[in-house]
N, C-alpha and C. Protein backbone atom coordinates (compact mmCIF):
# COMPACT_ATOMS: atom_id res chain seq x y z
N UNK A 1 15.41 15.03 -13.04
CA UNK A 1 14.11 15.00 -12.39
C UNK A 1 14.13 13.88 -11.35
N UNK A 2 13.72 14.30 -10.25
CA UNK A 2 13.71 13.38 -9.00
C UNK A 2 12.95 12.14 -9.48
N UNK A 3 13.35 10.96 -8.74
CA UNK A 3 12.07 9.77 -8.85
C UNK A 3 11.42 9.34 -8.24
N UNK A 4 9.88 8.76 -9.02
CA UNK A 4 8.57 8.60 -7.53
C UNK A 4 8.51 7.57 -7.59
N UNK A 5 9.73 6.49 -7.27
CA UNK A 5 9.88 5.27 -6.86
C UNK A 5 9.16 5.21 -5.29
N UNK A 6 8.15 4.26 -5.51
CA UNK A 6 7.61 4.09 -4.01
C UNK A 6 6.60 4.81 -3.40
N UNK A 7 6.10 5.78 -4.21
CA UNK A 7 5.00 7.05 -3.83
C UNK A 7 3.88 6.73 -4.84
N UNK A 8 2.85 6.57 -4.45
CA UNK A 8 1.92 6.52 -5.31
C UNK A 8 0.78 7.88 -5.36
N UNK A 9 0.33 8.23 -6.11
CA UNK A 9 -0.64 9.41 -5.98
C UNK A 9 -1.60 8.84 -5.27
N UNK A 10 -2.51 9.74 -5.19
CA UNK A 10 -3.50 9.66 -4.50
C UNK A 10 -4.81 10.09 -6.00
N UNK A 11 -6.14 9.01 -5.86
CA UNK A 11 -7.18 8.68 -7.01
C UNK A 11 -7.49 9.80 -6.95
N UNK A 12 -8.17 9.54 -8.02
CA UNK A 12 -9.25 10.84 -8.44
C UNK A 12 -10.52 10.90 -7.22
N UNK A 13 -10.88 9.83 -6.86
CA UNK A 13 -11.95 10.16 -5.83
C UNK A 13 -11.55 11.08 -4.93
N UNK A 14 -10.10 10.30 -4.03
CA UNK A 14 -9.75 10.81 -3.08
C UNK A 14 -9.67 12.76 -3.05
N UNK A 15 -8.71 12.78 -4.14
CA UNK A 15 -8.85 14.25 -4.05
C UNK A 15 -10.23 15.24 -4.04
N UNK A 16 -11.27 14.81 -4.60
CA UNK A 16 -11.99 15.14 -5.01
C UNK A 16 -12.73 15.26 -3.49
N UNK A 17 -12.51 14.41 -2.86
CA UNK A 17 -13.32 13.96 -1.00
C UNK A 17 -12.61 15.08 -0.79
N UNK A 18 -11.06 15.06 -0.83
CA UNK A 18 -10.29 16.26 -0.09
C UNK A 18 -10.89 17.89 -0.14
N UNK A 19 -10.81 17.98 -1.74
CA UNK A 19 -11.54 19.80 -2.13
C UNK A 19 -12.91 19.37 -1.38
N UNK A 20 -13.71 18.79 -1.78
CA UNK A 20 -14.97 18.57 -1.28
C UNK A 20 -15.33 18.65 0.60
N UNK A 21 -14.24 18.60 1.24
CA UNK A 21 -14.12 18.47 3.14
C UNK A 21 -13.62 19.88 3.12
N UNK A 22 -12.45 20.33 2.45
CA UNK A 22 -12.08 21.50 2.44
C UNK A 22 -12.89 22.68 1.95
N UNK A 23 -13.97 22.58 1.02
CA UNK A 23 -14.78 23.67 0.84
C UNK A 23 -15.97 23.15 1.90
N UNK A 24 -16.16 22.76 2.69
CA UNK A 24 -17.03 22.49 3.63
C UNK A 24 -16.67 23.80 4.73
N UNK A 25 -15.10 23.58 5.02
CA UNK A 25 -14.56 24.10 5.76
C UNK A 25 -13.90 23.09 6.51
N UNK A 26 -13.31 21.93 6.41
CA UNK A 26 -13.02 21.15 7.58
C UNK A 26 -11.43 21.91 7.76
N UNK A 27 -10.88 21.71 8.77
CA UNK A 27 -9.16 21.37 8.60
C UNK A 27 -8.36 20.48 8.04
N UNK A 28 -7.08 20.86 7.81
CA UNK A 28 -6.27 19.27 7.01
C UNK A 28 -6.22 18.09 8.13
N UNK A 29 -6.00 18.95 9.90
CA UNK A 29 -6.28 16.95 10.28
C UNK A 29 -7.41 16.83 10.22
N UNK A 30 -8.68 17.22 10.36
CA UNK A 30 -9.91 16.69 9.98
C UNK A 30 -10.11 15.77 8.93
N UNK A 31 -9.71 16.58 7.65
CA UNK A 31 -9.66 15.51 6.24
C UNK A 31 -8.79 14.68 6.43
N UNK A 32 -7.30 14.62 6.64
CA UNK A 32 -6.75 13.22 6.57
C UNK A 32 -7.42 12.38 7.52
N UNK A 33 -7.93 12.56 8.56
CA UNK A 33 -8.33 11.59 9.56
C UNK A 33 -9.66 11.02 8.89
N UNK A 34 -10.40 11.43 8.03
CA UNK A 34 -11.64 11.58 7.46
C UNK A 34 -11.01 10.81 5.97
N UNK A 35 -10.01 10.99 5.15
CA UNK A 35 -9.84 10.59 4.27
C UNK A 35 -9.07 9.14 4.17
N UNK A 36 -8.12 9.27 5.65
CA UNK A 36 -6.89 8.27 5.44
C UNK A 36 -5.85 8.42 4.70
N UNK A 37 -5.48 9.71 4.75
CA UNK A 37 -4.04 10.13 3.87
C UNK A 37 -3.32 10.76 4.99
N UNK A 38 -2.30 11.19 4.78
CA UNK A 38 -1.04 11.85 6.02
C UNK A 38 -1.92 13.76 5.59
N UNK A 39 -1.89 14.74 6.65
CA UNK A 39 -1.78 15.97 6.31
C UNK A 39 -0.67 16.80 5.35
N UNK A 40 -0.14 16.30 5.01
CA UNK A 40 0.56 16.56 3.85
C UNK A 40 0.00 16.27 2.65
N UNK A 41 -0.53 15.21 2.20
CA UNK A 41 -0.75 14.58 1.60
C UNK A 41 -2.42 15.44 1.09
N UNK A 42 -2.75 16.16 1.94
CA UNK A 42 -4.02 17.18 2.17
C UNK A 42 -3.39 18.30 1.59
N UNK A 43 -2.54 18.78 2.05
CA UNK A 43 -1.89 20.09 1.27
C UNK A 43 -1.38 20.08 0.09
N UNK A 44 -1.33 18.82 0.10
CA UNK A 44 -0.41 18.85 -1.92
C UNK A 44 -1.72 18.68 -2.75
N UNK A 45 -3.04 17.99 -2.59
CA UNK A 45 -4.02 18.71 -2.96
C UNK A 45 -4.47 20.13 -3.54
N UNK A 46 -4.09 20.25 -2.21
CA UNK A 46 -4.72 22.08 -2.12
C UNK A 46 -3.86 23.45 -2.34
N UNK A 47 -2.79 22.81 -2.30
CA UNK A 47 -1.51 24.01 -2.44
C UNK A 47 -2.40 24.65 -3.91
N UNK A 48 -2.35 23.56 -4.76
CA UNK A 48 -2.82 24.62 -6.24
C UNK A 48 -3.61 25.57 -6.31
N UNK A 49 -4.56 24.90 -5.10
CA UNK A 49 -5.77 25.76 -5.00
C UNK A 49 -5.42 26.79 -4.22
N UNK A 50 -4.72 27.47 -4.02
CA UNK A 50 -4.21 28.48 -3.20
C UNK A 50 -4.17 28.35 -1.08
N UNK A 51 -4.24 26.78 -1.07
CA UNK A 51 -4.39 25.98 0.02
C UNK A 51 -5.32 26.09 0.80
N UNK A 52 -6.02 26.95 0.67
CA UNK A 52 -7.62 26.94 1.40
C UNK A 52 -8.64 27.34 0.00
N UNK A 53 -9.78 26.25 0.27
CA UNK A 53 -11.53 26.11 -0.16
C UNK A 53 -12.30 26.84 0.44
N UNK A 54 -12.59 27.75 0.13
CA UNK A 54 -14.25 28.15 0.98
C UNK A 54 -15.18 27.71 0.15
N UNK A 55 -16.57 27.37 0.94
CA UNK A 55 -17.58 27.18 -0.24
C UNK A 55 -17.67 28.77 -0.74
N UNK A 56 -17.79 29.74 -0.43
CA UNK A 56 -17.85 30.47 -1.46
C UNK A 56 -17.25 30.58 -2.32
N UNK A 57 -15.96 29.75 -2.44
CA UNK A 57 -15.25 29.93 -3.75
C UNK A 57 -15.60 29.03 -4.92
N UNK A 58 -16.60 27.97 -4.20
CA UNK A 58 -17.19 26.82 -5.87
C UNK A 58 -18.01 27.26 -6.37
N UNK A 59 -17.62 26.56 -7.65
CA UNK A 59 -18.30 27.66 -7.87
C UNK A 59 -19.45 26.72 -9.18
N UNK A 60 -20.22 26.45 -8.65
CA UNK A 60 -20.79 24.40 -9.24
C UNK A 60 -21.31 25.37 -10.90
N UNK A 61 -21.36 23.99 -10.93
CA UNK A 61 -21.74 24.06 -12.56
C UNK A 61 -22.22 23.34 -13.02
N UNK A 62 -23.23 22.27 -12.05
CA UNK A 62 -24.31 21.77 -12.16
C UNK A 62 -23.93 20.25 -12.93
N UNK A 63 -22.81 19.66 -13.02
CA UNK A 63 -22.01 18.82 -13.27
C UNK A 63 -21.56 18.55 -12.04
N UNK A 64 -21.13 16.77 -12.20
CA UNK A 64 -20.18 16.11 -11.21
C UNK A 64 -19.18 16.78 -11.29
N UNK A 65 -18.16 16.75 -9.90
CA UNK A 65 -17.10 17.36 -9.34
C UNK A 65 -15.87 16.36 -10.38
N UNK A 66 -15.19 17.70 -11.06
CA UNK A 66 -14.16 16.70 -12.19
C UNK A 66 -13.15 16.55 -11.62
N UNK A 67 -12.64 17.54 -10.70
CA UNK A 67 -11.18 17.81 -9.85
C UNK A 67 -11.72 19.63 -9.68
N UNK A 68 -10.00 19.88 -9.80
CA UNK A 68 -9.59 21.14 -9.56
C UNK A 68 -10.29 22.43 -10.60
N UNK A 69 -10.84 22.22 -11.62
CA UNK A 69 -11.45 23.04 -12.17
C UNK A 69 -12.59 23.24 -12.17
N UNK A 70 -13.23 22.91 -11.13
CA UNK A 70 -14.53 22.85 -10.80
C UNK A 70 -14.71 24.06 -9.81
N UNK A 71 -13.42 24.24 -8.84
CA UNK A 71 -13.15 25.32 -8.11
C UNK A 71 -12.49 26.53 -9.07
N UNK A 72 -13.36 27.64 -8.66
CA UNK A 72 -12.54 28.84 -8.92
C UNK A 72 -12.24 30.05 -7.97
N UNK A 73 -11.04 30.53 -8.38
CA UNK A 73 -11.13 31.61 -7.24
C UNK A 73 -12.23 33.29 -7.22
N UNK A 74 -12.33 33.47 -5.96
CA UNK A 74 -13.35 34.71 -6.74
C UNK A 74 -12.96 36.21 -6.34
């Protein structure tokens, strides 16, 4: 297994800003420029999520935003 000497993740807030700009609709340079992360760093976010948010795809649940399971696909 490779090593993440020197890479740090990115917080729980941050991602959470990321899905949250991305189901807005922004673009990835929008959010990194908006977040302060590299556009990559936007896509490894979102890859799971099938790399694009629409708001029609949140799908709230009347709870704070936990991460990634807060989004579903529809």
């Amino acid at each position: 297994m490779p090593s993440r000497a020197g890479k740090k993740s990115l917080s729980l807030e941050v991602r959470q800003q990321v899905m949250r700009l991305a189901a807005k609709g922004c673009t990835y340079r929008q959010i990194a420029g908006q977040v302060s992360v590299s556009q990559g760093s936007v896509g490894n976010v979102l890859r799971p999520l099938g790399g694009v948010i629409r708001s029609d795809m949140l799908n709230p649940t009347g709870k704070r935003l936990t991460g990634a399971s807060d989004f579903s696909r529809v």
